[in-house]
Every structure is written in C-alpha cells, then in structure tokens.
C-alpha atoms as a PDB file:
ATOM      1  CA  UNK A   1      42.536  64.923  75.423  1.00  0.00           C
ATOM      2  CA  UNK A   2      41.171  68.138  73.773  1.00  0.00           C
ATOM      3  CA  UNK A   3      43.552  69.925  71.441  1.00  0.00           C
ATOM      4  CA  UNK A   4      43.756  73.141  74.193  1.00  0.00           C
ATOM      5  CA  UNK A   5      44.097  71.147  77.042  1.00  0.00           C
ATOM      6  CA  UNK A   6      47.323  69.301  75.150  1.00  0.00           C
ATOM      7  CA  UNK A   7      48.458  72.943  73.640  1.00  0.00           C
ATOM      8  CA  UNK A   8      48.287  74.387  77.439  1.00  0.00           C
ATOM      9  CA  UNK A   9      50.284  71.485  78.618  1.00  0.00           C
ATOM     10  CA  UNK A  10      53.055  71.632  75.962  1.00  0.00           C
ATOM     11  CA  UNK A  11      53.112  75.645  76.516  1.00  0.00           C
ATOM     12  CA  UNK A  12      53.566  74.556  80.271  1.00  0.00           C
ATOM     13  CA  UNK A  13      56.476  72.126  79.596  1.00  0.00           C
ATOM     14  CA  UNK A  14      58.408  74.701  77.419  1.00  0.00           C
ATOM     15  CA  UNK A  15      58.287  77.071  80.126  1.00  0.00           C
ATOM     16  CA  UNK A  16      59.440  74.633  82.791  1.00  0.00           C
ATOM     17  CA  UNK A  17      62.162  73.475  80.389  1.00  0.00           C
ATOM     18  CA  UNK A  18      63.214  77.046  79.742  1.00  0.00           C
ATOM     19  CA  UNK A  19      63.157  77.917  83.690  1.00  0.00           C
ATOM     20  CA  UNK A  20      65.153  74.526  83.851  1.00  0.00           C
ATOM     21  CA  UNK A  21      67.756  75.742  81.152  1.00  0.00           C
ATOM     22  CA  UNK A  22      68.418  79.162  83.240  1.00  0.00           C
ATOM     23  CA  UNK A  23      68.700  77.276  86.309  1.00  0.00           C
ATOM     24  CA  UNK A  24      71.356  74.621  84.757  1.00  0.00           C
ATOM     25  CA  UNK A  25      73.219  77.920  83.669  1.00  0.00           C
ATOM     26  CA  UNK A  26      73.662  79.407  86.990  1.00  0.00           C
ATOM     27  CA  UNK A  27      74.484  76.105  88.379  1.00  0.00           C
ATOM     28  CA  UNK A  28      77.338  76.261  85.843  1.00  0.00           C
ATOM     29  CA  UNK A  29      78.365  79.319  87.299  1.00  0.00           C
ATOM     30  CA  UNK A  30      78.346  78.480  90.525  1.00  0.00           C
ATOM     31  CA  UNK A  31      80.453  75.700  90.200  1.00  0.00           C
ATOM     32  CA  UNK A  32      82.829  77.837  87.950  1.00  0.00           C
ATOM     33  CA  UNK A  33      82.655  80.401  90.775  1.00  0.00           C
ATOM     34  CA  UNK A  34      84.342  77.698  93.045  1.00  0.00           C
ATOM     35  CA  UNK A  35      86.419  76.685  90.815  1.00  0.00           C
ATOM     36  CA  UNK A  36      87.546  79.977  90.419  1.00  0.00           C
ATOM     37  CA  UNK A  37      87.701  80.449  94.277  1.00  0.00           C
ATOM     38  CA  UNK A  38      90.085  77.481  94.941  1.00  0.00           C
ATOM     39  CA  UNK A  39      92.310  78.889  92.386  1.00  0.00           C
ATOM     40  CA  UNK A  40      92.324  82.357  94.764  1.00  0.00           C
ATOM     41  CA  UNK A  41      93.312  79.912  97.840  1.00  0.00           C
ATOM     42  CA  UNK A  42      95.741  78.399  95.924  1.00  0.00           C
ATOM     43  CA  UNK A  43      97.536  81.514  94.740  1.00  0.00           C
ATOM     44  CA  UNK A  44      96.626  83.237  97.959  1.00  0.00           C
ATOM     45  CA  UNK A  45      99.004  81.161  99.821  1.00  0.00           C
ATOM     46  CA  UNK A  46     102.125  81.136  97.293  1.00  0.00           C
ATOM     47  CA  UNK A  47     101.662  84.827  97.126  1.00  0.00           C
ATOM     48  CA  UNK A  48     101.538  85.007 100.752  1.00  0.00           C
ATOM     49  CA  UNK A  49     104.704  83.004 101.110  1.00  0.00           C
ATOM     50  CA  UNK A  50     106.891  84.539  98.901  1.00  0.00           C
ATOM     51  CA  UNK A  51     106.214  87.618 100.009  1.00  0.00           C
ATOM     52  CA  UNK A  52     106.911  86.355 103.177  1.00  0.00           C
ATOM     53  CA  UNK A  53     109.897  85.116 102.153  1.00  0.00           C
ATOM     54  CA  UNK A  54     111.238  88.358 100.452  1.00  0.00           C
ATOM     55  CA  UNK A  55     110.333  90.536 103.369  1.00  0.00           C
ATOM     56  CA  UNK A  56     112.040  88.163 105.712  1.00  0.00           C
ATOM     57  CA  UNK A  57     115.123  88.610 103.611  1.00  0.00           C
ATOM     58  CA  UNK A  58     115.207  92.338 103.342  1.00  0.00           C
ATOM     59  CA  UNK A  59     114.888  91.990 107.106  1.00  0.00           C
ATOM     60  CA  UNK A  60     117.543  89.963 107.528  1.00  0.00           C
ATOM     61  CA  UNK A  61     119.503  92.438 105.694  1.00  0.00           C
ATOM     62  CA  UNK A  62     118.663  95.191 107.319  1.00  0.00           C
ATOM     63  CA  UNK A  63     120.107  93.674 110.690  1.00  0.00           C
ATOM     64  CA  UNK A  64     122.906  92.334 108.965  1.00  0.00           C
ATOM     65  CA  UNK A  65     123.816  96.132 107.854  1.00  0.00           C
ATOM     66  CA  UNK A  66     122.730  97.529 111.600  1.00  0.00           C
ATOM     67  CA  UNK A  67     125.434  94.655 113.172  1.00  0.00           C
ATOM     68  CA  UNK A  68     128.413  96.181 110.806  1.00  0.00           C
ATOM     69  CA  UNK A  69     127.238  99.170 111.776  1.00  0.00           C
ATOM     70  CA  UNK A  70     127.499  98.668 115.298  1.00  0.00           C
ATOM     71  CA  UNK A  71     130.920  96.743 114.980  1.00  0.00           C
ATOM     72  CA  UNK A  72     132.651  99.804 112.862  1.00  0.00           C
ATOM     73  CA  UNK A  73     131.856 102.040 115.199  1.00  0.00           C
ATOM     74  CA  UNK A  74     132.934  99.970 118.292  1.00  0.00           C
ATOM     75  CA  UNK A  75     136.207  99.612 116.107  1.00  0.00           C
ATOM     76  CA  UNK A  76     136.187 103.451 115.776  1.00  0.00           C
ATOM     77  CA  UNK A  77     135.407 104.424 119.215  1.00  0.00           C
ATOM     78  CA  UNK A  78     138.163 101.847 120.501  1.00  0.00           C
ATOM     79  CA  UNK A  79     141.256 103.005 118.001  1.00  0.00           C
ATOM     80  CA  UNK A  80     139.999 106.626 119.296  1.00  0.00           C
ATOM     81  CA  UNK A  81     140.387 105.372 122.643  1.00  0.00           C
ATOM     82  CA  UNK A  82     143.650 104.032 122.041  1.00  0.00           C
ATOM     83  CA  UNK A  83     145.011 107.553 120.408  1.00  0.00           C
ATOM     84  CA  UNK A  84     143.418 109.559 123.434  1.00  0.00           C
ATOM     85  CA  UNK A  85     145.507 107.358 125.934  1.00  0.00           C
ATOM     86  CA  UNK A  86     148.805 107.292 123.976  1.00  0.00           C
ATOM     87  CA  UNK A  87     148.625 111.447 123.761  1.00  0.00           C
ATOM     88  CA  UNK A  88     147.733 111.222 127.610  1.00  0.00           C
ATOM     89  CA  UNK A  89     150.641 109.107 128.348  1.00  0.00           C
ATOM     90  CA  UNK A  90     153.167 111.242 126.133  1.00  0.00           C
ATOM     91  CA  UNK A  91     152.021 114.414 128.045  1.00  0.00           C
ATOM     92  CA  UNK A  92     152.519 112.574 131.752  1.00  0.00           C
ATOM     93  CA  UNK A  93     156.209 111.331 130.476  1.00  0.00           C
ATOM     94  CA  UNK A  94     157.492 114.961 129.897  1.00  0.00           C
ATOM     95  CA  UNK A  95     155.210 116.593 132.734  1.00  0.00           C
ATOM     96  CA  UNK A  96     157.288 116.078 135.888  1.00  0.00           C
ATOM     97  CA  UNK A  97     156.219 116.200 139.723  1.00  0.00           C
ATOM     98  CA  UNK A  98     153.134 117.342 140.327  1.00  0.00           C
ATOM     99  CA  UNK A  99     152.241 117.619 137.069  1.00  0.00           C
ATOM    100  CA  UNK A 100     152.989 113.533 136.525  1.00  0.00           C
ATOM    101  CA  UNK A 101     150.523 112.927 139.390  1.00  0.00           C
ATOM    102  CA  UNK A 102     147.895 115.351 138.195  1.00  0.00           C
ATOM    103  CA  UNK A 103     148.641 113.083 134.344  1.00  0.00           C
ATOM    104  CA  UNK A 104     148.576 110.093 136.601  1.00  0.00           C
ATOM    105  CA  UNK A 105     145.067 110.979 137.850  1.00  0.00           C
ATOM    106  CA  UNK A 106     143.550 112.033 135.033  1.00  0.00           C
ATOM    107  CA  UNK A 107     144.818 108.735 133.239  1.00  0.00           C
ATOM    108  CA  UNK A 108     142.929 106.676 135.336  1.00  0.00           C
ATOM    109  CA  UNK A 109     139.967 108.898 135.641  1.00  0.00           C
ATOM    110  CA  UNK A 110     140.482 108.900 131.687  1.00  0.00           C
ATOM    111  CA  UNK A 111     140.668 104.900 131.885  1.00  0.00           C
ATOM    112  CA  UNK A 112     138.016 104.049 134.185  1.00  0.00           C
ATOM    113  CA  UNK A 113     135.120 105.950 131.653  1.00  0.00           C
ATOM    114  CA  UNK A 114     137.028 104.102 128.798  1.00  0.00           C
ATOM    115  CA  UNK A 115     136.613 101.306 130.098  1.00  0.00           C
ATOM    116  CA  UNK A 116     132.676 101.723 130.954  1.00  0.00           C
ATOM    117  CA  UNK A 117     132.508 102.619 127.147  1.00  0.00           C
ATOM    118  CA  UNK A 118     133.802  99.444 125.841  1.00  0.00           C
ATOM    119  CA  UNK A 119     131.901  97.280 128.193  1.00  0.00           C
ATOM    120  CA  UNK A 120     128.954  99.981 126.858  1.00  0.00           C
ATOM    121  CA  UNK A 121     130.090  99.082 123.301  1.00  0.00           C
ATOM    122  CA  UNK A 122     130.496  95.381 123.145  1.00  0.00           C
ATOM    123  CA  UNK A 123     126.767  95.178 125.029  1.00  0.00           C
ATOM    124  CA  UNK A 124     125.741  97.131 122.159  1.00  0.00           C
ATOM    125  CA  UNK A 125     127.473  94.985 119.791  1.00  0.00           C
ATOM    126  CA  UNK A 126     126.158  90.973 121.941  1.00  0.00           C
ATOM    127  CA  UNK A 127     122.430  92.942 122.049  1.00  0.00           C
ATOM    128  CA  UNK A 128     119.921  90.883 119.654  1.00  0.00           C
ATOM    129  CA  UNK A 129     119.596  92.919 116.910  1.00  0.00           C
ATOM    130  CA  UNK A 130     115.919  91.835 116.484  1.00  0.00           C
ATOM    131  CA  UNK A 131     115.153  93.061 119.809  1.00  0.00           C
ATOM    132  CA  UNK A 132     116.708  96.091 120.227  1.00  0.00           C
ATOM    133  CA  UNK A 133     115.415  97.394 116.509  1.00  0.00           C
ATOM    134  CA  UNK A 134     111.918  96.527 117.120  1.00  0.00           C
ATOM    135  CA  UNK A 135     109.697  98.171 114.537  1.00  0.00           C
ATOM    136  CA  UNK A 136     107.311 100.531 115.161  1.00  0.00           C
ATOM    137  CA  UNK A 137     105.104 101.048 112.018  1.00  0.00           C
ATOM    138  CA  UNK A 138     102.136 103.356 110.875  1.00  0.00           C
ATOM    139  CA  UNK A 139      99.633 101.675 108.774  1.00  0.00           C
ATOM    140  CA  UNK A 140     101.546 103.558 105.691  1.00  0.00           C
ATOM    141  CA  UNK A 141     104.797 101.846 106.465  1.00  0.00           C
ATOM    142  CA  UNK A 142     103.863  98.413 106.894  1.00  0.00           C
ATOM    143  CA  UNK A 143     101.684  98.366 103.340  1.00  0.00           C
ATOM    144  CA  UNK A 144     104.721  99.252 101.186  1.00  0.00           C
ATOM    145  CA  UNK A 145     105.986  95.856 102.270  1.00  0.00           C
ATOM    146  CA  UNK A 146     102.652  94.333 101.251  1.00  0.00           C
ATOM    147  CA  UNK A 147     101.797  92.821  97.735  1.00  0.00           C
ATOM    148  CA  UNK A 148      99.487  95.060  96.005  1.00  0.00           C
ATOM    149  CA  UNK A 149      97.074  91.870  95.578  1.00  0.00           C
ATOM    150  CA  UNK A 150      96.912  91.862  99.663  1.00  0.00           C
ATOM    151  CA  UNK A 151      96.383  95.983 100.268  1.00  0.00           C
ATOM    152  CA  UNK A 152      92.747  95.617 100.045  1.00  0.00           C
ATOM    153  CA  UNK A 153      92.732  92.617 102.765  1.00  0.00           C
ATOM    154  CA  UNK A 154      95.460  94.628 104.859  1.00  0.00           C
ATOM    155  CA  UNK A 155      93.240  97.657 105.116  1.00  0.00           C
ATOM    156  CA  UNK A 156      90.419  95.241 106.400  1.00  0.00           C
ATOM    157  CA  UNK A 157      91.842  93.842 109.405  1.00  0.00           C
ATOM    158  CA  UNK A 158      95.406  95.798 109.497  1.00  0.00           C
ATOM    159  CA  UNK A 159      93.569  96.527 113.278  1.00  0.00           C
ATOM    160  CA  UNK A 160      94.921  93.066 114.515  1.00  0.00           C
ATOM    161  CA  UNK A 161      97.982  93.654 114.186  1.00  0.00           C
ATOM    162  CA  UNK A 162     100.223  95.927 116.761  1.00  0.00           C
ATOM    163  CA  UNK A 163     103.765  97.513 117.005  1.00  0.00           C
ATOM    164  CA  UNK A 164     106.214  96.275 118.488  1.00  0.00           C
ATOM    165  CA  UNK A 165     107.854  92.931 119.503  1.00  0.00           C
ATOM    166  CA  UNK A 166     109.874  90.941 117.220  1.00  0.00           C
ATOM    167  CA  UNK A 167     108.549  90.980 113.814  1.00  0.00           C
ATOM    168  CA  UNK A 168     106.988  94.106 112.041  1.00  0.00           C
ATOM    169  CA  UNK A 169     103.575  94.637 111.529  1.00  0.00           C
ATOM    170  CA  UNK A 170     103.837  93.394 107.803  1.00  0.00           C
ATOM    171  CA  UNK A 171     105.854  90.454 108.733  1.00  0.00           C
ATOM    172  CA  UNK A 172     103.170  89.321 111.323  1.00  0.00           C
ATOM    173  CA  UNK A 173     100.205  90.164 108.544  1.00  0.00           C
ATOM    174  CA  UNK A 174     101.935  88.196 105.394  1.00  0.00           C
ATOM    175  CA  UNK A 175     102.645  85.146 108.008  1.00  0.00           C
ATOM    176  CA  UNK A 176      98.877  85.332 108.958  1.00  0.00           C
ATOM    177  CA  UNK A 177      98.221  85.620 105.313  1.00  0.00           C
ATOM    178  CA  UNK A 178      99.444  82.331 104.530  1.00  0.00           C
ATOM    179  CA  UNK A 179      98.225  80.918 107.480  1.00  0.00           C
ATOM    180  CA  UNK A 180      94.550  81.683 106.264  1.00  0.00           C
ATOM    181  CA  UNK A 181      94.069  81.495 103.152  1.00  0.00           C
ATOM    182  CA  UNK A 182      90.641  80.979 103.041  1.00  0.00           C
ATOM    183  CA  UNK A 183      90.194  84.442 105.366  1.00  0.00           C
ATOM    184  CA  UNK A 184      92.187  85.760 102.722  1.00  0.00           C
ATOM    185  CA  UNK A 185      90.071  84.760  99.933  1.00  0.00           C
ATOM    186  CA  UNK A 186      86.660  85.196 101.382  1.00  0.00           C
ATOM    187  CA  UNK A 187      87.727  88.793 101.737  1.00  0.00           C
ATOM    188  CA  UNK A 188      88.778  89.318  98.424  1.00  0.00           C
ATOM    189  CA  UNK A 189      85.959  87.776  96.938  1.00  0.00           C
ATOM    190  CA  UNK A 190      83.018  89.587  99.393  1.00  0.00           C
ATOM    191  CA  UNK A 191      82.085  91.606  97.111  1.00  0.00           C
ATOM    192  CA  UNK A 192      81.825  89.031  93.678  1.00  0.00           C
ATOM    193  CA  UNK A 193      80.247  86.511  95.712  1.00  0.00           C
ATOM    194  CA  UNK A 194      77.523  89.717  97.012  1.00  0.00           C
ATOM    195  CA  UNK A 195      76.684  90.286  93.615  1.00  0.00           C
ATOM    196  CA  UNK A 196      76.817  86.819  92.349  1.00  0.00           C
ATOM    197  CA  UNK A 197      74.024  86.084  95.331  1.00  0.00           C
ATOM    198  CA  UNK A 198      72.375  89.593  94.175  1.00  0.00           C
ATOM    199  CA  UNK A 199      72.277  88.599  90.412  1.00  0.00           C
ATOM    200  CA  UNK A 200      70.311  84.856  91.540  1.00  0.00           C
ATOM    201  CA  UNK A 201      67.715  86.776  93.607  1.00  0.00           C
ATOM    202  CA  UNK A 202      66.985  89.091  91.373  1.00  0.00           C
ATOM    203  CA  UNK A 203      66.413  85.984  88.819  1.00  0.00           C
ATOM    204  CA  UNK A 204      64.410  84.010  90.757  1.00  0.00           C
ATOM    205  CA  UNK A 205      62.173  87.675  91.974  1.00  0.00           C
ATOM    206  CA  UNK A 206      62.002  87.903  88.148  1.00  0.00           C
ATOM    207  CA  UNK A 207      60.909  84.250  87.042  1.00  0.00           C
ATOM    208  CA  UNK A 208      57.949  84.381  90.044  1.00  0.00           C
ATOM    209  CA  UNK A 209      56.901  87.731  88.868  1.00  0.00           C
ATOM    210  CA  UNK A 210      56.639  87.069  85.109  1.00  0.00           C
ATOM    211  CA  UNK A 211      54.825  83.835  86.325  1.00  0.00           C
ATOM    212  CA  UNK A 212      52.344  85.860  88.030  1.00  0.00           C
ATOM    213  CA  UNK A 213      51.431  88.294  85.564  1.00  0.00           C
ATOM    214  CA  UNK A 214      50.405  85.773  83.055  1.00  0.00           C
ATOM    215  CA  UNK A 215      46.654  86.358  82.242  1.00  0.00           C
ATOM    216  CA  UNK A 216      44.631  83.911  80.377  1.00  0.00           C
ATOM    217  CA  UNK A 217      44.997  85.840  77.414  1.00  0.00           C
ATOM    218  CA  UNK A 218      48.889  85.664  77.232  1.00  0.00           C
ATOM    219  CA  UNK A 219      48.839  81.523  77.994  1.00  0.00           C
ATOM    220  CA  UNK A 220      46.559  81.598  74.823  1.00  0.00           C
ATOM    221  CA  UNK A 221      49.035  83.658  72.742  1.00  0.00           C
ATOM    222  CA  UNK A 222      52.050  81.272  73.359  1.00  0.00           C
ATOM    223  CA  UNK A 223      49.590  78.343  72.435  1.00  0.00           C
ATOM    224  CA  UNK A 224      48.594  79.782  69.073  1.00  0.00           C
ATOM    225  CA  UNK A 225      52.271  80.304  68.878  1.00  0.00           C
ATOM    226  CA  UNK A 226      53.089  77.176  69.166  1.00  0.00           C
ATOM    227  CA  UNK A 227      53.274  75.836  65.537  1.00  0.00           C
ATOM    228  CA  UNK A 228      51.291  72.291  65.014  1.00  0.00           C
END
C-alpha cells in the first residue's frame, strides 16, 4: 500500500472515530434524558397525590365548617321561635274575648309558618353538603389550589375541566394529574425534549455539511498532520 493511500485511510478512520465519539455522547444523553424523565413520572404522581390529598382535606373542612354553620343557625332560628311563641301566648292569656280569639288565630297562623321553617331548616341541615355547595370556579380560583410545579400543565388543558358537580375544578384536575402521569410529564418536558431533538439535527446537518465541504486540499492537510 502506498504511504498516501495508508495516510488517507488513517485520516478517514480518525474522522469516523471522532463522528463515533459525538454520537456515543448524545446517546449518553439520551439515556440520561430518560432517566431524568422517569424521575418526572415518579415525582409527578406523589406530587399529584399529596396535593390531592391536602385539597381534599381543606375541602372536607370547609363542609365541616358550612354543617356547624347550618346547625347554629337552625339552633338560633328555633330558640327565636320558641321566644316569639311564649310572648304570643303571654299576650293571648291577659287579652280576653275577642281579643283571645284574634291571639288564638294569630297563634296558629304564627305556628303553622313556624312550623314550615323548621321542616325548611332541618332540610337545610339533612341536604348533602357536597351537593348543595357545588363549586363554581374561574380559571383564577381553581390554580391557587394547584402546586406551582402543575400551573404550567393546568393552563394547558384547564379546558377539560368544567364547573360544577361534586368536586371542584382543581379537585377533578389534581385527581387526573395522578391518574396520568405520563400526560403530565410529556407536557412538562415538551419543550426540553423540542430542543433536545433540535440540538441532534442541527448536529447531524452539521457533521454532513463539514463532510461535504472537504476539498482535496483539506484531506491532504489533516494527512500531513498526521505525525508518522
């Protein structure tokens, strides 16, 4: 073999060894990049359900306060009932004749709306509290109960979600949250794994075009380069 011909084929091995080396690397990276995105899943769905959790607590508060609510003022509205129809009665005792049947009517007049109000009251109070507080929630309202690390994804697909019914609009998102963490993740990481793709074409437009521009006269310059 002539001493070019060998010096072109070594220059051609380092060059394939070097394009070798670059490809290895992003290999690396790939595989760190899915490393890195089964770490998101993973803390993608803790997040998800704790936050669930919490919410579902402060939820569960918030009826718990709305049912003592309800029962003080039932309490309320009955002792003021009860006063009501004890100064009634007084007055009809020392009212006599006509004015004891005009008492006596009014009484049960008096009586028949009090009693509509406590059937009205304890309804009230035997009503599902879940139910009849159903949440109706701008966009703004339901993301303060959302995890910073989830705003982005909320803002994405906060669409699918509706007022109404028996869980609020950030319950129903966090329990979807958990339920997909992959959806989850994939949005987050749309825009790394965009620029991780961008970053690979751009290096293999690169390696083609630098192969392509090599003259004769630069193939000879890495030979004489090369020192043996």
């Amino acid at each position: 073999m002539k001493r070019a011909d060998w010096k072109e084929k070594a220059a051609r091995q380092a060059i394939r060894a070097r394009e070798k080396a670059e490809l290895d690397r992003l290999a690396l990276e790939l595989s760190h990049a899915r490393e890195r995105k089964r770490q998101r899943v993973k803390h993608a769905r803790a997040l998800c359900k704790r936050a669930r959790l919490q919410l579902r607590d402060r939820l569960q508060e918030r009826r718990r306060l709305e049912r003592e609510r309800l029962k003080r003022e039932a309490i309320a509205a009955k002792h003021a009932e009860r006063a009501t129809c004890q100064a009634r009665r007084a007055v009809a005792k020392r009212s006599g004749g006509a004015d004891v049947a005009e008492a006596a009517a009014a009484l049960k007049v008096a009586r028949t709306a009090q009693k509509a109000a406590r059937k009205a009251a304890a309804r009230r109070v035997k009503l599902d509290v879940p139910r009849s507080a159903r949440i109706h929630e701008s966009d703004d309202s339901a993301r303060r109960d959302i995890p910073a690390e989830l705003q982005g994804v909320w803002d994405r697909v906060k669409g699918r979600f509706k007022s109404g019914g028996r869980r609020s609009r950030a319950e129903a998102f966090l329990e979807w949250a958990e339920e997909n963490p992959h959806e989850v993740v994939e949005l987050q990481s749309d825009t790394a794994d965009r620029e991780v793709a961008r970053l690979v074409r751009e290096h293999e437009a690169q390696s083609k075009k630098v192969r392509m521009r090599k003259t004769k006269a630069e193939i000879a310059r890495e030979l004489a380069a090369i020192p043996f």
